[in-house]
PDB file of N, CA and C in Angstrom:
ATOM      1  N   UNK A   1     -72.292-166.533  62.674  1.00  0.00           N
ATOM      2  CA  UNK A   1     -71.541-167.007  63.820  1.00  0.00           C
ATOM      3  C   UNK A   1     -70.060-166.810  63.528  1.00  0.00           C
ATOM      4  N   UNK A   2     -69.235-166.271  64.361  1.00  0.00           N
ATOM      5  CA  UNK A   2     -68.169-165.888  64.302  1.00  0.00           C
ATOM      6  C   UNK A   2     -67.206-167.695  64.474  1.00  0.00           C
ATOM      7  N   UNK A   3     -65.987-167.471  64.265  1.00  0.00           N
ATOM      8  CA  UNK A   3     -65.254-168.651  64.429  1.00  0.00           C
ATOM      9  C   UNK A   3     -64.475-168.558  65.904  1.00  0.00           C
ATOM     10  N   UNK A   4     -65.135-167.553  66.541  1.00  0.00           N
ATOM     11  CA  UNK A   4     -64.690-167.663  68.027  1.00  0.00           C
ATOM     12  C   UNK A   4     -65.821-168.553  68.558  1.00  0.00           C
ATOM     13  N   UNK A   5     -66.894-167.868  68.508  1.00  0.00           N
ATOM     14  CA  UNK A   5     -68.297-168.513  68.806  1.00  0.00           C
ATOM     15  C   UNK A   5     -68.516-170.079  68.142  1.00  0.00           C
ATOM     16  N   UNK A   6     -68.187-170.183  67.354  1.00  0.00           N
ATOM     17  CA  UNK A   6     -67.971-171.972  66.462  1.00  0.00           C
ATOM     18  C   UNK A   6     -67.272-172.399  67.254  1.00  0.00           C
ATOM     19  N   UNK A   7     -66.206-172.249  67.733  1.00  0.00           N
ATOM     20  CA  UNK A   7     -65.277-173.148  68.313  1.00  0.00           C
ATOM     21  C   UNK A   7     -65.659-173.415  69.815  1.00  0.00           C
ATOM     22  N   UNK A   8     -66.469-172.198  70.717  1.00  0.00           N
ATOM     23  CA  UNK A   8     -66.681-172.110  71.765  1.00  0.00           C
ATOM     24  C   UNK A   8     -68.126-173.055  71.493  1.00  0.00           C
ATOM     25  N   UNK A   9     -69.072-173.160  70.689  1.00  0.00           N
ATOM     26  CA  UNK A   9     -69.939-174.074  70.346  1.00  0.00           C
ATOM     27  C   UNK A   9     -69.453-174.916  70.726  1.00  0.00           C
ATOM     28  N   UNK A  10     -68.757-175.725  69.883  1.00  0.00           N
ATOM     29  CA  UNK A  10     -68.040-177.162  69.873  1.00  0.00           C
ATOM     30  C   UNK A  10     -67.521-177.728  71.312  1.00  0.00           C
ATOM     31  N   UNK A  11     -67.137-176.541  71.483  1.00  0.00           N
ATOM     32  CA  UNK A  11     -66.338-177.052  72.747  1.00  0.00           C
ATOM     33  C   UNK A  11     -67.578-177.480  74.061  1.00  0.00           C
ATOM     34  N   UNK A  12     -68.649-176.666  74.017  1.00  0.00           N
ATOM     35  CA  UNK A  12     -69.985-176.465  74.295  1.00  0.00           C
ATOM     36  C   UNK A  12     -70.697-177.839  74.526  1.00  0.00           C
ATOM     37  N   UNK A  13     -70.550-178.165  72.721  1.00  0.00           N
ATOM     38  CA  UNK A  13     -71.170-179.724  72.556  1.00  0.00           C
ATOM     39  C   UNK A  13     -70.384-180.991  73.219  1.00  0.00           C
ATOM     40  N   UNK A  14     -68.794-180.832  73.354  1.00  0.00           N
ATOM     41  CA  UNK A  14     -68.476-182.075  73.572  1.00  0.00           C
ATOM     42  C   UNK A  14     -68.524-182.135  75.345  1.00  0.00           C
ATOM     43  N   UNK A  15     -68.650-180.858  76.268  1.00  0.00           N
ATOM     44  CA  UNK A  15     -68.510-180.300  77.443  1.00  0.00           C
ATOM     45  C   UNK A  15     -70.032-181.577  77.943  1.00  0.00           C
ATOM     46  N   UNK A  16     -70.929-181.156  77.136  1.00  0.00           N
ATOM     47  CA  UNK A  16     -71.786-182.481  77.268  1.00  0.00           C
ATOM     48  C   UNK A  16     -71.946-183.398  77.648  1.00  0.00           C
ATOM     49  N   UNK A  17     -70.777-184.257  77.310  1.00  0.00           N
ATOM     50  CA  UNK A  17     -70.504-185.390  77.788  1.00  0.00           C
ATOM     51  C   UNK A  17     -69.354-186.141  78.510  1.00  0.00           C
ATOM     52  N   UNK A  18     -68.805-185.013  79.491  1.00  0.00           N
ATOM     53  CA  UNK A  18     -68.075-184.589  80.313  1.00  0.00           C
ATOM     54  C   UNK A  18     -68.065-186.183  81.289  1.00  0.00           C
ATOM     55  N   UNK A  19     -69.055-186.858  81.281  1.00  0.00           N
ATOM     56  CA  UNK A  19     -69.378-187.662  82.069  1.00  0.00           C
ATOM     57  C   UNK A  19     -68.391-189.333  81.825  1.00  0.00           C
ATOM     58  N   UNK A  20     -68.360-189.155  80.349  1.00  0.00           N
ATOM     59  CA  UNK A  20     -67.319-190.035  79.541  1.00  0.00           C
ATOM     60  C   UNK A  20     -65.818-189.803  79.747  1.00  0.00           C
ATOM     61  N   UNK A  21     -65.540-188.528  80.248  1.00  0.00           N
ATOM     62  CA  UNK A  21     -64.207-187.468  79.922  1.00  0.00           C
ATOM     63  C   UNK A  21     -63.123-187.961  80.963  1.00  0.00           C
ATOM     64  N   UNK A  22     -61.719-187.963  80.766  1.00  0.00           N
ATOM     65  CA  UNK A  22     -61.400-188.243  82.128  1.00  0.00           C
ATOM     66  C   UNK A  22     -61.156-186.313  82.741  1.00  0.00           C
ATOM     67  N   UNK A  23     -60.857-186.674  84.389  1.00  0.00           N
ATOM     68  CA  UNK A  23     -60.489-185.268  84.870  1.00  0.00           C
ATOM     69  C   UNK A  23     -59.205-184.632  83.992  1.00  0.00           C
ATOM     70  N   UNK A  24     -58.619-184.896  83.322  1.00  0.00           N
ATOM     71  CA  UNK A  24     -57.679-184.351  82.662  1.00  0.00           C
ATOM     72  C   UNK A  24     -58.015-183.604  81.417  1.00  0.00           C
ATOM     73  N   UNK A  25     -59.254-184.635  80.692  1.00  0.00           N
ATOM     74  CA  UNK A  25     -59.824-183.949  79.215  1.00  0.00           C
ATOM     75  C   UNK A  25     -60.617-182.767  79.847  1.00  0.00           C
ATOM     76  N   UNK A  26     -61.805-183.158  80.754  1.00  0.00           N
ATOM     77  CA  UNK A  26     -62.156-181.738  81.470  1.00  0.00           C
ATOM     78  C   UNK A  26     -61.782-180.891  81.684  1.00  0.00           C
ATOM     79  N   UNK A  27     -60.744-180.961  82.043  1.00  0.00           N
ATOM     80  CA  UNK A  27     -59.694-179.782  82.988  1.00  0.00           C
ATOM     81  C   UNK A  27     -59.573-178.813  82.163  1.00  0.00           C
ATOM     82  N   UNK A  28     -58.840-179.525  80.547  1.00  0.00           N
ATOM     83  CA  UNK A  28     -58.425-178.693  79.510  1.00  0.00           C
ATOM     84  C   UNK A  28     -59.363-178.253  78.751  1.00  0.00           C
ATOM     85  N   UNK A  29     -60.493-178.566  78.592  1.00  0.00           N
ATOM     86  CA  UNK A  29     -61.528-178.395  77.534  1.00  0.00           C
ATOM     87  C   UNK A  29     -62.229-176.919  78.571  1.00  0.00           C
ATOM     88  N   UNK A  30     -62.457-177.185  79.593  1.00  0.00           N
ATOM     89  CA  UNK A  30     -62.926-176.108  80.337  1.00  0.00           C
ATOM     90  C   UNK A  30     -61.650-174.555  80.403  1.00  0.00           C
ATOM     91  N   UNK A  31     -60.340-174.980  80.237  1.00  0.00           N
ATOM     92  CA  UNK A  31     -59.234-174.512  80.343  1.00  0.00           C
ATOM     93  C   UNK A  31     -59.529-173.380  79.257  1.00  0.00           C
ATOM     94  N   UNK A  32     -59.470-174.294  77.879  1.00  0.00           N
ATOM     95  CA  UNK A  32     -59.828-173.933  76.777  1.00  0.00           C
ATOM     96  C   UNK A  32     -60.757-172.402  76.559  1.00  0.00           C
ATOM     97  N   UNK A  33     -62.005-173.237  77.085  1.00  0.00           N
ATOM     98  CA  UNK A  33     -63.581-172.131  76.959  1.00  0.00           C
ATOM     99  C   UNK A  33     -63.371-171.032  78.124  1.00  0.00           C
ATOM    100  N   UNK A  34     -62.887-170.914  78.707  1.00  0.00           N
ATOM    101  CA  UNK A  34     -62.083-169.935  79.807  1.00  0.00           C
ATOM    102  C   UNK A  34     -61.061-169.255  79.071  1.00  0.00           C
ATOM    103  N   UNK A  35     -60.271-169.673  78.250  1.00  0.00           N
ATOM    104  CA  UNK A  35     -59.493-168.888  77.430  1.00  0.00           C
ATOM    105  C   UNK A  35     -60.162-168.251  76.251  1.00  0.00           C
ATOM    106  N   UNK A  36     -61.071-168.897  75.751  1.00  0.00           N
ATOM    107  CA  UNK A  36     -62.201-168.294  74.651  1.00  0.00           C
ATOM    108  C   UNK A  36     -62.498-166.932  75.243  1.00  0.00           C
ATOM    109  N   UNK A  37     -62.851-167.536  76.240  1.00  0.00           N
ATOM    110  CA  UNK A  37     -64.362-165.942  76.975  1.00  0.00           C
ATOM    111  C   UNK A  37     -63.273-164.838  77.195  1.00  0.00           C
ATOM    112  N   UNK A  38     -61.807-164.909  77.779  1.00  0.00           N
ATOM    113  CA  UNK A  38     -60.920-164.037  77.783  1.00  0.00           C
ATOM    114  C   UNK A  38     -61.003-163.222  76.796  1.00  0.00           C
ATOM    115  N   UNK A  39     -60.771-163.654  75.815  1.00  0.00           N
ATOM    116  CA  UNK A  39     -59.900-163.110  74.072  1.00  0.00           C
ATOM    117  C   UNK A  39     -61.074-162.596  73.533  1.00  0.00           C
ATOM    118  N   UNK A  40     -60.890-161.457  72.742  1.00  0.00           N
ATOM    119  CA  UNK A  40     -61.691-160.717  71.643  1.00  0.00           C
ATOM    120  C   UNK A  40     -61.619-161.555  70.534  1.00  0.00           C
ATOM    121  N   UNK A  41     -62.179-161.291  69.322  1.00  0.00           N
ATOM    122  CA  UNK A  41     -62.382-162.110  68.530  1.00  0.00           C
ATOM    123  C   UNK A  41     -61.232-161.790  67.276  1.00  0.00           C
ATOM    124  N   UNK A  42     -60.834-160.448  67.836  1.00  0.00           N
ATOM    125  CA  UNK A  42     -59.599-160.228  66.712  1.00  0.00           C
ATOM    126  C   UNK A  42     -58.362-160.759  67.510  1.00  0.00           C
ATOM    127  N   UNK A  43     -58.112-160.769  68.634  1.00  0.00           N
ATOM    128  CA  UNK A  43     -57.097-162.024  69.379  1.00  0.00           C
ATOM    129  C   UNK A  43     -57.684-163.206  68.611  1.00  0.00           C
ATOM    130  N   UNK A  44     -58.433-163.826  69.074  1.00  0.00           N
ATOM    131  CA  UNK A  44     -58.182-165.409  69.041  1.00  0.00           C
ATOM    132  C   UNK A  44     -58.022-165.456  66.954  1.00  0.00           C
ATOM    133  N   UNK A  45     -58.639-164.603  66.314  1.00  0.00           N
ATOM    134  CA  UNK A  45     -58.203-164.792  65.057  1.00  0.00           C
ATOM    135  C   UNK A  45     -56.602-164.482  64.671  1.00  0.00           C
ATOM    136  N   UNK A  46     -56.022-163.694  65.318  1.00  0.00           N
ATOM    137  CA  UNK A  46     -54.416-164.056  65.352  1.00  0.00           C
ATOM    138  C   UNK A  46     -53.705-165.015  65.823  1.00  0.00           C
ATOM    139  N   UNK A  47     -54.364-165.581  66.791  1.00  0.00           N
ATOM    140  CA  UNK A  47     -54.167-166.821  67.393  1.00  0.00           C
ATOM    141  C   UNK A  47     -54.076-167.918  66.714  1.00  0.00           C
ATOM    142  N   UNK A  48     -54.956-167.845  65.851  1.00  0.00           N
ATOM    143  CA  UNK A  48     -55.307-169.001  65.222  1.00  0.00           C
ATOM    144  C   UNK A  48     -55.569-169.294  63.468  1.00  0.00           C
ATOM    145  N   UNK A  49     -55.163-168.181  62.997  1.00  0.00           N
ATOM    146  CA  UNK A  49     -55.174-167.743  61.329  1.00  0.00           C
ATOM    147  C   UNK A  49     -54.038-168.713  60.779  1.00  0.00           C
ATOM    148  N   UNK A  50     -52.839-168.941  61.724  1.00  0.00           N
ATOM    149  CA  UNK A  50     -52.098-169.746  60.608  1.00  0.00           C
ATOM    150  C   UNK A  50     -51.053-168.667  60.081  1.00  0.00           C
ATOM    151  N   UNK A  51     -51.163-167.746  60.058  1.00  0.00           N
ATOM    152  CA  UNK A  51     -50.028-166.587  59.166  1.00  0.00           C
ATOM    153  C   UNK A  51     -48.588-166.440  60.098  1.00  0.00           C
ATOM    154  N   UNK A  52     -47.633-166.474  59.644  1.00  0.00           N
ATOM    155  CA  UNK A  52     -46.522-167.040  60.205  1.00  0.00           C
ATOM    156  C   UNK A  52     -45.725-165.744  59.631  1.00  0.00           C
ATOM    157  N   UNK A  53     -44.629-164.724  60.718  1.00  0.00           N
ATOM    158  CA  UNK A  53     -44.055-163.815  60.108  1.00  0.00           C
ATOM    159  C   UNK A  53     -42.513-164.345  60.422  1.00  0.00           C
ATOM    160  N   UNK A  54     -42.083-165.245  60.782  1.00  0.00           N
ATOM    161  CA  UNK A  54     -40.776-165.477  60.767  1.00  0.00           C
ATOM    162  C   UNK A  54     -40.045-166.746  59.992  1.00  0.00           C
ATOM    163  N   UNK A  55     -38.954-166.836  60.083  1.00  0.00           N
ATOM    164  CA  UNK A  55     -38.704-168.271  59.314  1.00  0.00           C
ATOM    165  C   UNK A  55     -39.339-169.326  60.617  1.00  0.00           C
ATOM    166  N   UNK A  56     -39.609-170.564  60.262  1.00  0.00           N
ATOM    167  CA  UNK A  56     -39.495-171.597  60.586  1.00  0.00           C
ATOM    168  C   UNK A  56     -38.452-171.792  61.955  1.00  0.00           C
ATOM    169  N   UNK A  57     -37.031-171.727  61.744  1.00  0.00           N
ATOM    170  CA  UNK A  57     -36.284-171.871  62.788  1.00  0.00           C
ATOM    171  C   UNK A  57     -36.660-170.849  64.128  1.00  0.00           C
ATOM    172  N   UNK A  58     -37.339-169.938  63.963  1.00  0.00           N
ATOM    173  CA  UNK A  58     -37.096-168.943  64.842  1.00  0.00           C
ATOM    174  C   UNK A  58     -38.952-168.677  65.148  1.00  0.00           C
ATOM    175  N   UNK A  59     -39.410-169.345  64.526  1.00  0.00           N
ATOM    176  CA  UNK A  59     -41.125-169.474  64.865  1.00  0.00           C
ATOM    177  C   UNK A  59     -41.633-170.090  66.468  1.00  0.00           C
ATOM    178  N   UNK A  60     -41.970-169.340  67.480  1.00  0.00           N
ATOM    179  CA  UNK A  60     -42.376-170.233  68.679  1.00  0.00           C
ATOM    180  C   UNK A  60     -43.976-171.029  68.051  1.00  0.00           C
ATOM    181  N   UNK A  61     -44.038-171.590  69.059  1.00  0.00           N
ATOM    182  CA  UNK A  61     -45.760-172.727  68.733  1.00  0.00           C
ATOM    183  C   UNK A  61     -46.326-171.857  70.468  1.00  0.00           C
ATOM    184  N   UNK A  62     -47.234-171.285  69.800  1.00  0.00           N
ATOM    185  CA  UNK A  62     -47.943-170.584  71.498  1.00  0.00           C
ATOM    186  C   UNK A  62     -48.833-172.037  71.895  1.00  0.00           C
ATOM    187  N   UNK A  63     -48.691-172.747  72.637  1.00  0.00           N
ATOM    188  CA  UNK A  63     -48.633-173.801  73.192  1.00  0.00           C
ATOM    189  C   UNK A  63     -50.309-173.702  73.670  1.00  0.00           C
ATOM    190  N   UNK A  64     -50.527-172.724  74.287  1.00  0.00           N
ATOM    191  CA  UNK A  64     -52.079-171.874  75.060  1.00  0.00           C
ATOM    192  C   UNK A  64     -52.690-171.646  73.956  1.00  0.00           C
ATOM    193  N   UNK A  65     -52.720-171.823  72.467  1.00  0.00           N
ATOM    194  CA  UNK A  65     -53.505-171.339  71.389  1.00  0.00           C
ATOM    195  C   UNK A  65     -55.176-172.353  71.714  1.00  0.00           C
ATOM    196  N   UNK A  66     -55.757-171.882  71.505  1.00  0.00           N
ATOM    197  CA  UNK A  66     -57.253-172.664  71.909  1.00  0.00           C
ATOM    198  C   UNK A  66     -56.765-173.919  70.479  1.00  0.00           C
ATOM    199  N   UNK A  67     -56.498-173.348  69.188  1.00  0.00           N
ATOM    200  CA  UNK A  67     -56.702-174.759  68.675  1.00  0.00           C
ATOM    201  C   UNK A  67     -55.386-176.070  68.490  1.00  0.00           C
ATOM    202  N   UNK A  68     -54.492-175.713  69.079  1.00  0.00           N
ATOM    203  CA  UNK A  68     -53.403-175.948  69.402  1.00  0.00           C
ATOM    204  C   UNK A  68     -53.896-177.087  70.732  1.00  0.00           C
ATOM    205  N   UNK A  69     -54.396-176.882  71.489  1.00  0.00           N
ATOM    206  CA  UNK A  69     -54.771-177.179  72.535  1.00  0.00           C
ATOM    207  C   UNK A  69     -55.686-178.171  72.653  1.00  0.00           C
ATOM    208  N   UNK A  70     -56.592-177.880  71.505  1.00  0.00           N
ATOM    209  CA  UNK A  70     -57.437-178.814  71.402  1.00  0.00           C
ATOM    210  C   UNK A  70     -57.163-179.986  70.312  1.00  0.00           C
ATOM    211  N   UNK A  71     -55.986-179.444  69.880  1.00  0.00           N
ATOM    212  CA  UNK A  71     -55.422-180.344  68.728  1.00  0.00           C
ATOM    213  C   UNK A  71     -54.673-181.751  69.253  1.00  0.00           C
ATOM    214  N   UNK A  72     -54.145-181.109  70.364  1.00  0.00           N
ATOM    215  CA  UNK A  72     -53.552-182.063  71.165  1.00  0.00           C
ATOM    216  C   UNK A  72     -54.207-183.283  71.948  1.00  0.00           C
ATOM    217  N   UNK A  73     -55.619-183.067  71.817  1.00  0.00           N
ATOM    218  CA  UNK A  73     -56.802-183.762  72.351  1.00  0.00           C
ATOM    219  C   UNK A  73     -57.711-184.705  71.895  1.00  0.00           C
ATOM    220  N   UNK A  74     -57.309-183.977  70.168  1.00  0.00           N
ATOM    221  CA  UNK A  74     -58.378-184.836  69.337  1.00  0.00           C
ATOM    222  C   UNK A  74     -58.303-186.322  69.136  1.00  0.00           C
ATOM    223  N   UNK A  75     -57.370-186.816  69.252  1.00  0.00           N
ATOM    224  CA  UNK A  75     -57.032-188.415  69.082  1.00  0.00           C
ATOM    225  C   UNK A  75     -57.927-188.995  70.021  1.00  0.00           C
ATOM    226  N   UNK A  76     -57.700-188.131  71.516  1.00  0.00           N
ATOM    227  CA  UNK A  76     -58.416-189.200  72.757  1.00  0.00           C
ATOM    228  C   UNK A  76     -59.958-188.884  72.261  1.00  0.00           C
ATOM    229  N   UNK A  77     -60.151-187.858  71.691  1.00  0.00           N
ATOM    230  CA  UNK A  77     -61.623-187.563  71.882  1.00  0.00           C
ATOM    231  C   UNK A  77     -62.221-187.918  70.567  1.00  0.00           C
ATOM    232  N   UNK A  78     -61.445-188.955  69.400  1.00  0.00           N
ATOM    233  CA  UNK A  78     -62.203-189.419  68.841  1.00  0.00           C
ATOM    234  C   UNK A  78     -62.340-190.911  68.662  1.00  0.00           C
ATOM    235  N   UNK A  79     -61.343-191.552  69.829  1.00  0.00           N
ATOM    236  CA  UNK A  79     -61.948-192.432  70.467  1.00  0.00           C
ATOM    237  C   UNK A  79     -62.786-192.926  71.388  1.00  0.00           C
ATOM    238  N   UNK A  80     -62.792-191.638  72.266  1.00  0.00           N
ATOM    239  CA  UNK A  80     -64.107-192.030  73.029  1.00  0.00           C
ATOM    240  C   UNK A  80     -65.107-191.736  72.061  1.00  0.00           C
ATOM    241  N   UNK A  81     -65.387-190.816  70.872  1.00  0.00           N
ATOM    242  CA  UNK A  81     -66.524-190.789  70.297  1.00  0.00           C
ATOM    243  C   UNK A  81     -67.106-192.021  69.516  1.00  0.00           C
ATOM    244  N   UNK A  82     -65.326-193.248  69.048  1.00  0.00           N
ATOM    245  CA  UNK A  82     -65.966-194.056  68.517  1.00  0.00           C
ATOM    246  C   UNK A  82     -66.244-194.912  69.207  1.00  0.00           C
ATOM    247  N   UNK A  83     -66.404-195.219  70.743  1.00  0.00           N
ATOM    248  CA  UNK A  83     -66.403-196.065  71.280  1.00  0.00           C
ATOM    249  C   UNK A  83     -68.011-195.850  71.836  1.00  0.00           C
ATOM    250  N   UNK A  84     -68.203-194.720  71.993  1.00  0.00           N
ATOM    251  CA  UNK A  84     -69.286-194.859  72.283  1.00  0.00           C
ATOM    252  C   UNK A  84     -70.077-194.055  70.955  1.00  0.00           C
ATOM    253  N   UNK A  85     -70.404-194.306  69.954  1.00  0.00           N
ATOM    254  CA  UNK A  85     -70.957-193.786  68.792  1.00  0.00           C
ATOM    255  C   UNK A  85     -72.215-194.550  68.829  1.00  0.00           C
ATOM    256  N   UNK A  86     -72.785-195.666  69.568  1.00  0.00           N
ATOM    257  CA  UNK A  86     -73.893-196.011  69.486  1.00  0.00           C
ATOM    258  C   UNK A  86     -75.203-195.618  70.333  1.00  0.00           C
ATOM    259  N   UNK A  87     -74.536-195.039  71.430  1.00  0.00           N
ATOM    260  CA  UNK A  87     -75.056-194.217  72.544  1.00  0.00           C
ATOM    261  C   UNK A  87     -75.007-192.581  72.921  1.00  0.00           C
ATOM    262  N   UNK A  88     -74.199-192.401  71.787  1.00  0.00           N
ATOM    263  CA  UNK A  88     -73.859-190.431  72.256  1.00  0.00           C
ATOM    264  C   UNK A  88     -73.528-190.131  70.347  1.00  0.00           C
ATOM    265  N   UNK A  89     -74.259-190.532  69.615  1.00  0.00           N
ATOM    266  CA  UNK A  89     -74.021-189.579  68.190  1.00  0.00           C
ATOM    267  C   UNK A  89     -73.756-188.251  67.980  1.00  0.00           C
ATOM    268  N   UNK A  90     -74.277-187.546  69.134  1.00  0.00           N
ATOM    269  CA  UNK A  90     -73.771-185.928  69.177  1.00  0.00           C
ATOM    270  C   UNK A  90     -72.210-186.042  69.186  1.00  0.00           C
ATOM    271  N   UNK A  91     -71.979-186.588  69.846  1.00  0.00           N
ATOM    272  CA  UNK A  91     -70.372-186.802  70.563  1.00  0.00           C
ATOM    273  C   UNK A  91     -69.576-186.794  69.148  1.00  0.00           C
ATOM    274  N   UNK A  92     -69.750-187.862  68.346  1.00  0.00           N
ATOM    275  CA  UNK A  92     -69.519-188.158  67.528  1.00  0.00           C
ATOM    276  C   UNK A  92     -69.330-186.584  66.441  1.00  0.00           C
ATOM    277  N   UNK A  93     -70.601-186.392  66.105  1.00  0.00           N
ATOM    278  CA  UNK A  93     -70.706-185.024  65.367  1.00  0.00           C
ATOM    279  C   UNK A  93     -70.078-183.853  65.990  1.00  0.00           C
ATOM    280  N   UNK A  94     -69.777-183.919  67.244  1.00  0.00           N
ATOM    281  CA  UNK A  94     -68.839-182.489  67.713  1.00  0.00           C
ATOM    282  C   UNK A  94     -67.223-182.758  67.670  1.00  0.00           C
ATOM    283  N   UNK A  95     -67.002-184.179  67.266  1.00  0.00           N
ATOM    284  CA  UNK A  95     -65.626-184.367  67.238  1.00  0.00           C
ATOM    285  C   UNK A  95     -65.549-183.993  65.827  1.00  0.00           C
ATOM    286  N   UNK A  96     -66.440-184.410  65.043  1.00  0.00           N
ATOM    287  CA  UNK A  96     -66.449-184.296  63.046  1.00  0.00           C
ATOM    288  C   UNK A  96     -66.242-182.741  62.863  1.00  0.00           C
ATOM    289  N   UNK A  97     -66.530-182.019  63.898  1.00  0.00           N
ATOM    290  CA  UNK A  97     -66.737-180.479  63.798  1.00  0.00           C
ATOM    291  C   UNK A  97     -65.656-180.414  64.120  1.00  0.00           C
ATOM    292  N   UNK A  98     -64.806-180.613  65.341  1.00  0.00           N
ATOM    293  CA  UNK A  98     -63.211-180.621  65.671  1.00  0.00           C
ATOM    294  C   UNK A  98     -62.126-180.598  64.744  1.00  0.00           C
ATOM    295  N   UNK A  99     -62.739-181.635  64.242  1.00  0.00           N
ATOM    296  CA  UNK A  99     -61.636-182.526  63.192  1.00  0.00           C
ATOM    297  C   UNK A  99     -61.977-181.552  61.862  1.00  0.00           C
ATOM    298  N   UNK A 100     -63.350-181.250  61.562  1.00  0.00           N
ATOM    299  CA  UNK A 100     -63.159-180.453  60.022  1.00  0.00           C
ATOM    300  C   UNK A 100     -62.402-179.409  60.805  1.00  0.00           C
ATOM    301  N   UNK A 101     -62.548-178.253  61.642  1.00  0.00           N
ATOM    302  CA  UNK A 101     -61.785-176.531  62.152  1.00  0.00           C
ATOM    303  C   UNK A 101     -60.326-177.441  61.928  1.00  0.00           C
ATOM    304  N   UNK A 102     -59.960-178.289  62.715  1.00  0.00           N
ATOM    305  CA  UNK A 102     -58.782-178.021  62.398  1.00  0.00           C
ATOM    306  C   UNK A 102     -58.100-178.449  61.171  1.00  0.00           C
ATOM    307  N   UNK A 103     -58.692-179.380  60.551  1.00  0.00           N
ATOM    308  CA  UNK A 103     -58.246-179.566  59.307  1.00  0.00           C
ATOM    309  C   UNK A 103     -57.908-180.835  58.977  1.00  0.00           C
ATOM    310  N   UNK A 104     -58.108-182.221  59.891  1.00  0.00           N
ATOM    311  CA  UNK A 104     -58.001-183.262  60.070  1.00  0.00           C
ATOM    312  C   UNK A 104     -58.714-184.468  59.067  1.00  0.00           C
ATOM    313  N   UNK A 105     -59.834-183.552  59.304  1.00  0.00           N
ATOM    314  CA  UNK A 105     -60.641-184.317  58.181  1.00  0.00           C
ATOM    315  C   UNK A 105     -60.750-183.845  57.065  1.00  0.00           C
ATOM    316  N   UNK A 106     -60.635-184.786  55.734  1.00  0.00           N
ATOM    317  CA  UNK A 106     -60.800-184.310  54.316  1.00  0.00           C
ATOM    318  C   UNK A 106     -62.233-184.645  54.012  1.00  0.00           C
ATOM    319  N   UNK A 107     -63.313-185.113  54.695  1.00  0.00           N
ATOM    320  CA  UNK A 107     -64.434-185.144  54.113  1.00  0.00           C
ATOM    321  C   UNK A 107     -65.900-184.173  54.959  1.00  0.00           C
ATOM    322  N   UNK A 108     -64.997-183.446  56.209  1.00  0.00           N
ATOM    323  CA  UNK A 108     -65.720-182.797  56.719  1.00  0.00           C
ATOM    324  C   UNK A 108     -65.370-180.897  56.647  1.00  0.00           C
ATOM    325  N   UNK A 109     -66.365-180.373  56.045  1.00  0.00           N
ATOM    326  CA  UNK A 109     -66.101-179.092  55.610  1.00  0.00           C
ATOM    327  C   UNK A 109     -67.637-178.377  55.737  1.00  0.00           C
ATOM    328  N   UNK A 110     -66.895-177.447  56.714  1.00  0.00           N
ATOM    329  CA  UNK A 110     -67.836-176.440  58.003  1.00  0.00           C
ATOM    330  C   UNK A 110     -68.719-175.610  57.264  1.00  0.00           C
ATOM    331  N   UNK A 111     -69.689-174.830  57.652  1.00  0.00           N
ATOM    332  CA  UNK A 111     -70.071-173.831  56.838  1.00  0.00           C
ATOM    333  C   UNK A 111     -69.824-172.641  57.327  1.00  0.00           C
TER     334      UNK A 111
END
């Protein structure tokens, strides 16, 4: 599985429970997987590799990066996962998947 396809997974799993989501987390999460299906897989890996060719001062943040985007999200979406963790455990496990890609978590590591 490619790490375009992982991420479009994830996004997959938490799309799930859309029903919890407000119209705003929807909006973007669908925003998101619409920007996935766009991009080749050697785009979104430039997108999203992390390799930086300028200094710092003069570096833009592509704002539209899928994990950028979803980074901006993860706080709300791992409170609704803990809020409802007794009723939606998937929920739970697709945020743990969130949180290991982007790097959030130190005890969750992807295969």
């Amino acid at each position: 599985m490619s790490r375009k396809d992982y991420v479009s997974a994830i996004i997959e799993n938490l799309e799930k429970h859309s029903d919890l989501m407000t119209p705003q987390l929807r909006g973007l999460l669908s925003e998101v997987k619409n920007n996935l299906q766009t991009m080749s897989e050697e785009g979104f890996l430039q997108r999203t590799d992390g390799v930086v060719t300028q200094p710092a001062s003069e570096q833009t943040v592509d704002a539209k990066a899928p994990l950028i985007q979803l980074a901006g999200v993860q706080d709300e979406l791992k409170r609704l996962a803990d809020a409802n963790e007794a009723v939606r455990p998937e929920l739970k496990s697709a945020v743990a998947q969130l949180e290991g890609l982007i790097g959030s978590s130190e005890s969750y590591f992807p295969e």
